[in-house]
N, C-alpha and C. Protein backbone atom coordinates (compact mmCIF):
# COMPACT_ATOMS: atom_id res chain seq x y z
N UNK A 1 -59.16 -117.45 -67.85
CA UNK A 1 -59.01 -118.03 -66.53
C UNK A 1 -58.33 -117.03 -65.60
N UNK A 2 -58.66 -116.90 -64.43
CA UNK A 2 -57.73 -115.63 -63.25
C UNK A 2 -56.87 -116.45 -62.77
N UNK A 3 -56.07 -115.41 -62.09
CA UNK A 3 -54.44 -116.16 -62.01
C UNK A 3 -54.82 -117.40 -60.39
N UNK A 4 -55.96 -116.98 -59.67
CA UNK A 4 -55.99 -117.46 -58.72
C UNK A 4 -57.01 -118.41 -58.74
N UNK A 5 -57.02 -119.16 -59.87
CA UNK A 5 -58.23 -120.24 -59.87
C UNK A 5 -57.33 -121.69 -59.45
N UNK A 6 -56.60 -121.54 -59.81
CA UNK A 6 -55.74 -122.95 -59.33
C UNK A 6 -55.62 -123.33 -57.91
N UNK A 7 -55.47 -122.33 -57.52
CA UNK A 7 -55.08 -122.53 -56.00
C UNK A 7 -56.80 -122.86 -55.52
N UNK A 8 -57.66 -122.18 -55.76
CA UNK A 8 -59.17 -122.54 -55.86
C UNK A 8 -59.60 -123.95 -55.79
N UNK A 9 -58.87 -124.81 -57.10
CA UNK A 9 -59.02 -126.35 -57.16
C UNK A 9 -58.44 -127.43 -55.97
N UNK A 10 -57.30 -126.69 -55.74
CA UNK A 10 -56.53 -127.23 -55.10
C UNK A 10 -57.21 -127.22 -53.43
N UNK A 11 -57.59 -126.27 -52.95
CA UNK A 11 -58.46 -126.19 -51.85
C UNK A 11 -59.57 -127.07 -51.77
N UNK A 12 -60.20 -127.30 -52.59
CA UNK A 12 -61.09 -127.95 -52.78
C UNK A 12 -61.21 -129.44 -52.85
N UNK A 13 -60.08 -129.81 -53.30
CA UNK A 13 -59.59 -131.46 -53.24
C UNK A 13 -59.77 -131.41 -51.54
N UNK A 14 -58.62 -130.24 -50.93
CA UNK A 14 -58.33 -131.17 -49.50
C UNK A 14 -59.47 -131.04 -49.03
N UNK A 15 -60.84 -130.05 -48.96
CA UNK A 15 -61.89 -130.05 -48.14
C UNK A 15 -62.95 -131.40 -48.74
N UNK A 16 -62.64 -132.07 -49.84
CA UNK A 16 -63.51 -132.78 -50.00
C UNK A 16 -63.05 -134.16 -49.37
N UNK A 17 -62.23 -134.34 -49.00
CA UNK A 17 -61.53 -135.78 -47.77
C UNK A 17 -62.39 -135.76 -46.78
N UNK A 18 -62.76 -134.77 -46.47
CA UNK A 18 -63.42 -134.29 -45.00
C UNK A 18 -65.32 -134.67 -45.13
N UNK A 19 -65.69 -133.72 -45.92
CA UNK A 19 -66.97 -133.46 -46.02
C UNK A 19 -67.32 -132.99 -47.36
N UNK A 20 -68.42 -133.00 -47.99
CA UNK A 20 -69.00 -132.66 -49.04
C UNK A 20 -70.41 -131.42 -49.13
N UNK A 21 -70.31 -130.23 -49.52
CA UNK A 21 -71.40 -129.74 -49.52
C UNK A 21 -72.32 -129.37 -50.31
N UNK A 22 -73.76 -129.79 -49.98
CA UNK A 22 -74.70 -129.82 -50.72
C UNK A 22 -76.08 -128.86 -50.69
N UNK A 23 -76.46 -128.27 -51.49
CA UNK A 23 -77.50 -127.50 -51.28
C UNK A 23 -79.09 -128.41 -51.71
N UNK A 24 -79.71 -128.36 -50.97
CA UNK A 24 -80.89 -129.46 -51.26
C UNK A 24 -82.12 -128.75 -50.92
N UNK A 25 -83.12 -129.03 -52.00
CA UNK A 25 -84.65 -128.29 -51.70
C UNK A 25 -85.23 -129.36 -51.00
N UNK A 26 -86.56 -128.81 -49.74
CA UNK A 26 -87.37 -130.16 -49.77
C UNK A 26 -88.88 -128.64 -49.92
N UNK A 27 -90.13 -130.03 -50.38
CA UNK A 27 -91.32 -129.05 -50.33
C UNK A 27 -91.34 -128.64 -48.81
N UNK A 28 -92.13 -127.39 -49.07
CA UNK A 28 -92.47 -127.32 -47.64
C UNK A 28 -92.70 -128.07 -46.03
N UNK A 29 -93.75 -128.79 -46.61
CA UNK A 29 -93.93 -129.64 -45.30
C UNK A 29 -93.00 -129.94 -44.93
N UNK A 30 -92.31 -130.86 -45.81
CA UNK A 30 -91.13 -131.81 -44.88
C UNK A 30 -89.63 -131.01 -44.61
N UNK A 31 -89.61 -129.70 -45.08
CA UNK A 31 -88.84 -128.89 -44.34
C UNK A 31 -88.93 -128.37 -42.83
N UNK A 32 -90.33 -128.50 -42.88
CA UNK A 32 -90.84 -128.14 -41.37
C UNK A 32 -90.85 -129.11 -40.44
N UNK A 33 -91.29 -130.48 -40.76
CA UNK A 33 -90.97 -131.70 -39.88
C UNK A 33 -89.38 -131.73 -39.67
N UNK A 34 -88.73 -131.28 -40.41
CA UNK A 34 -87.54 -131.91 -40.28
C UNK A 34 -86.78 -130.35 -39.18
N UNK A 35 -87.62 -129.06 -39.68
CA UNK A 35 -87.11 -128.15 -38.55
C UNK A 35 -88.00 -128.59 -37.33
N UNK A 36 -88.75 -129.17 -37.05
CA UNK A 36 -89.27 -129.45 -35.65
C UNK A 36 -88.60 -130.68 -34.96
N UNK A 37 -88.16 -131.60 -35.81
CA UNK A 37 -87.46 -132.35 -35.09
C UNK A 37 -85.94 -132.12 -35.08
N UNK A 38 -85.75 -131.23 -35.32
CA UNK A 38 -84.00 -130.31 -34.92
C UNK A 38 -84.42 -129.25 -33.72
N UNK A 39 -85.38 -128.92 -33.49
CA UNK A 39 -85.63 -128.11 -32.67
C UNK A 39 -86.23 -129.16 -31.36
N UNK A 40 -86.91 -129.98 -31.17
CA UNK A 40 -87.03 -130.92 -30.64
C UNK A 40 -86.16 -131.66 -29.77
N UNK A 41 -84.78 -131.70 -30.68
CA UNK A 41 -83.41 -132.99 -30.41
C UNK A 41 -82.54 -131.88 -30.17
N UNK A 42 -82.70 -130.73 -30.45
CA UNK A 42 -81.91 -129.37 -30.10
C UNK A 42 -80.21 -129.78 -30.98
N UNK A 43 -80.77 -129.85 -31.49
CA UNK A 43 -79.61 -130.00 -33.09
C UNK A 43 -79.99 -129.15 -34.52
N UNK A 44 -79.17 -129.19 -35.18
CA UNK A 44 -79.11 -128.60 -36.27
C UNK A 44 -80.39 -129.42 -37.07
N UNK A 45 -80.88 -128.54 -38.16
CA UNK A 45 -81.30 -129.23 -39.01
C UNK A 45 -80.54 -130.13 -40.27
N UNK A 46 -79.57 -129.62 -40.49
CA UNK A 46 -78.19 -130.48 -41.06
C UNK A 46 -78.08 -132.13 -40.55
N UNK A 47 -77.96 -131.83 -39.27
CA UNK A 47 -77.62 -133.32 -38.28
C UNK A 47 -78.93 -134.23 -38.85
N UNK A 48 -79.82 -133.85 -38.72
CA UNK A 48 -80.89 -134.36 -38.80
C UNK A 48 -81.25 -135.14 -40.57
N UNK A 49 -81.12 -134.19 -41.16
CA UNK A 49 -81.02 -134.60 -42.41
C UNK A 49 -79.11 -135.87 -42.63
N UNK A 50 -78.72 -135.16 -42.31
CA UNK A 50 -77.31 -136.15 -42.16
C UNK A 50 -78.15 -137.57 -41.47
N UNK A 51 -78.25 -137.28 -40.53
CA UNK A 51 -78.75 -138.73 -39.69
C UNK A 51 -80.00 -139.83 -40.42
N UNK A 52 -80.92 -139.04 -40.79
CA UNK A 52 -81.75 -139.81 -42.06
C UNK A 52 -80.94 -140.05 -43.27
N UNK A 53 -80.44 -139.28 -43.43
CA UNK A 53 -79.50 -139.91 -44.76
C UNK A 53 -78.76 -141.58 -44.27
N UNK A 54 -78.08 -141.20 -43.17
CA UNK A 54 -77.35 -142.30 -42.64
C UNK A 54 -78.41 -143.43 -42.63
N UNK A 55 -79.22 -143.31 -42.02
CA UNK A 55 -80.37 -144.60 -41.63
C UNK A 55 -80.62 -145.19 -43.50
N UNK A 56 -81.26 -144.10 -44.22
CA UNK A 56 -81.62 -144.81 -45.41
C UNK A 56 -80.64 -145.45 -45.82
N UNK A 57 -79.47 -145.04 -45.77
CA UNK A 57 -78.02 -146.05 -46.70
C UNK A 57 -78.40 -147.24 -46.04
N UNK A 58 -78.16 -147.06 -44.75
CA UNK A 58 -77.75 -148.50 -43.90
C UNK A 58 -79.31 -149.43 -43.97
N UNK A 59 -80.32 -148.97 -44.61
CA UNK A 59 -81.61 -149.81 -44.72
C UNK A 59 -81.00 -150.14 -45.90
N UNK A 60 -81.03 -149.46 -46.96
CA UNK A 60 -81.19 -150.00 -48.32
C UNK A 60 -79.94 -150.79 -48.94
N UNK A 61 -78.65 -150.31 -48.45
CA UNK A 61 -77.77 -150.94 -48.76
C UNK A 61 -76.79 -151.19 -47.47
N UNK A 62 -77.10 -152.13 -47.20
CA UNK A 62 -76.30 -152.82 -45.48
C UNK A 62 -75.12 -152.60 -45.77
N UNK A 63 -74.62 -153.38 -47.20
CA UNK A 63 -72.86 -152.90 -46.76
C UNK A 63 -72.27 -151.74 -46.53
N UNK A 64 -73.28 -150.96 -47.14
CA UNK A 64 -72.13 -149.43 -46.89
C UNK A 64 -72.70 -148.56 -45.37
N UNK A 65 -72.93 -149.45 -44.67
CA UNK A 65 -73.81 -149.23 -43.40
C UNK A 65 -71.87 -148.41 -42.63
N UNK A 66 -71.70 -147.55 -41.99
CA UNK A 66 -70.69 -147.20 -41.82
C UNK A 66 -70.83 -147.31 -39.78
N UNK A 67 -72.50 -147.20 -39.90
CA UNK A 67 -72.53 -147.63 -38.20
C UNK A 67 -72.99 -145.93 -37.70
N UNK A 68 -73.36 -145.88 -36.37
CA UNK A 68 -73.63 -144.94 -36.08
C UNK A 68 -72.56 -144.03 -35.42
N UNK A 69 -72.71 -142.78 -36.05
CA UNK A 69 -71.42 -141.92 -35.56
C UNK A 69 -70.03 -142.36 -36.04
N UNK A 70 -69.64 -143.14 -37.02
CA UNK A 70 -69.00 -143.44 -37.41
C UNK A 70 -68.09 -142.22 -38.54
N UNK A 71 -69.24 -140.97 -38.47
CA UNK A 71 -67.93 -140.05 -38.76
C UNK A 71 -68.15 -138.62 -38.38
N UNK A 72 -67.81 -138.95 -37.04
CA UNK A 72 -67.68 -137.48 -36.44
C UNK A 72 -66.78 -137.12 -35.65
């Protein structure tokens, strides 16, 4: 173990209160729909995928519906 892995963990707790990061494949196509409609709404492609994420929770499971913009 290196002497500086602890402090490593420890960083990592406080950034995960905040936000979580994820690396995610999509096939082609729907990488491209999803860069045209970030380019479109003149947002990130992140936002965009964030924002569909948001919609599917709040379809499929209402309670954990957190509302829109509810964390930014």
């Amino acid at each position: 173990m290196k002497a500086g892995s602890g402090n490593a963990r420890k960083k990592s707790k406080v950034q995960s209160t905040a936000a979580v990061r994820a690396s995610i494949s999509f096939p082609a196509d729907i990488y491209e729909t999803l860069d045209i409609i970030a380019k479109q709404k003149k947002v990130s492609l992140a936002w965009v995928v964030r924002e569909a994420a948001e919609q599917y929770i709040g379809e499929k499971w209402p309670l954990f519906n957190r509302g829109a913009g509810a964390q930014q």
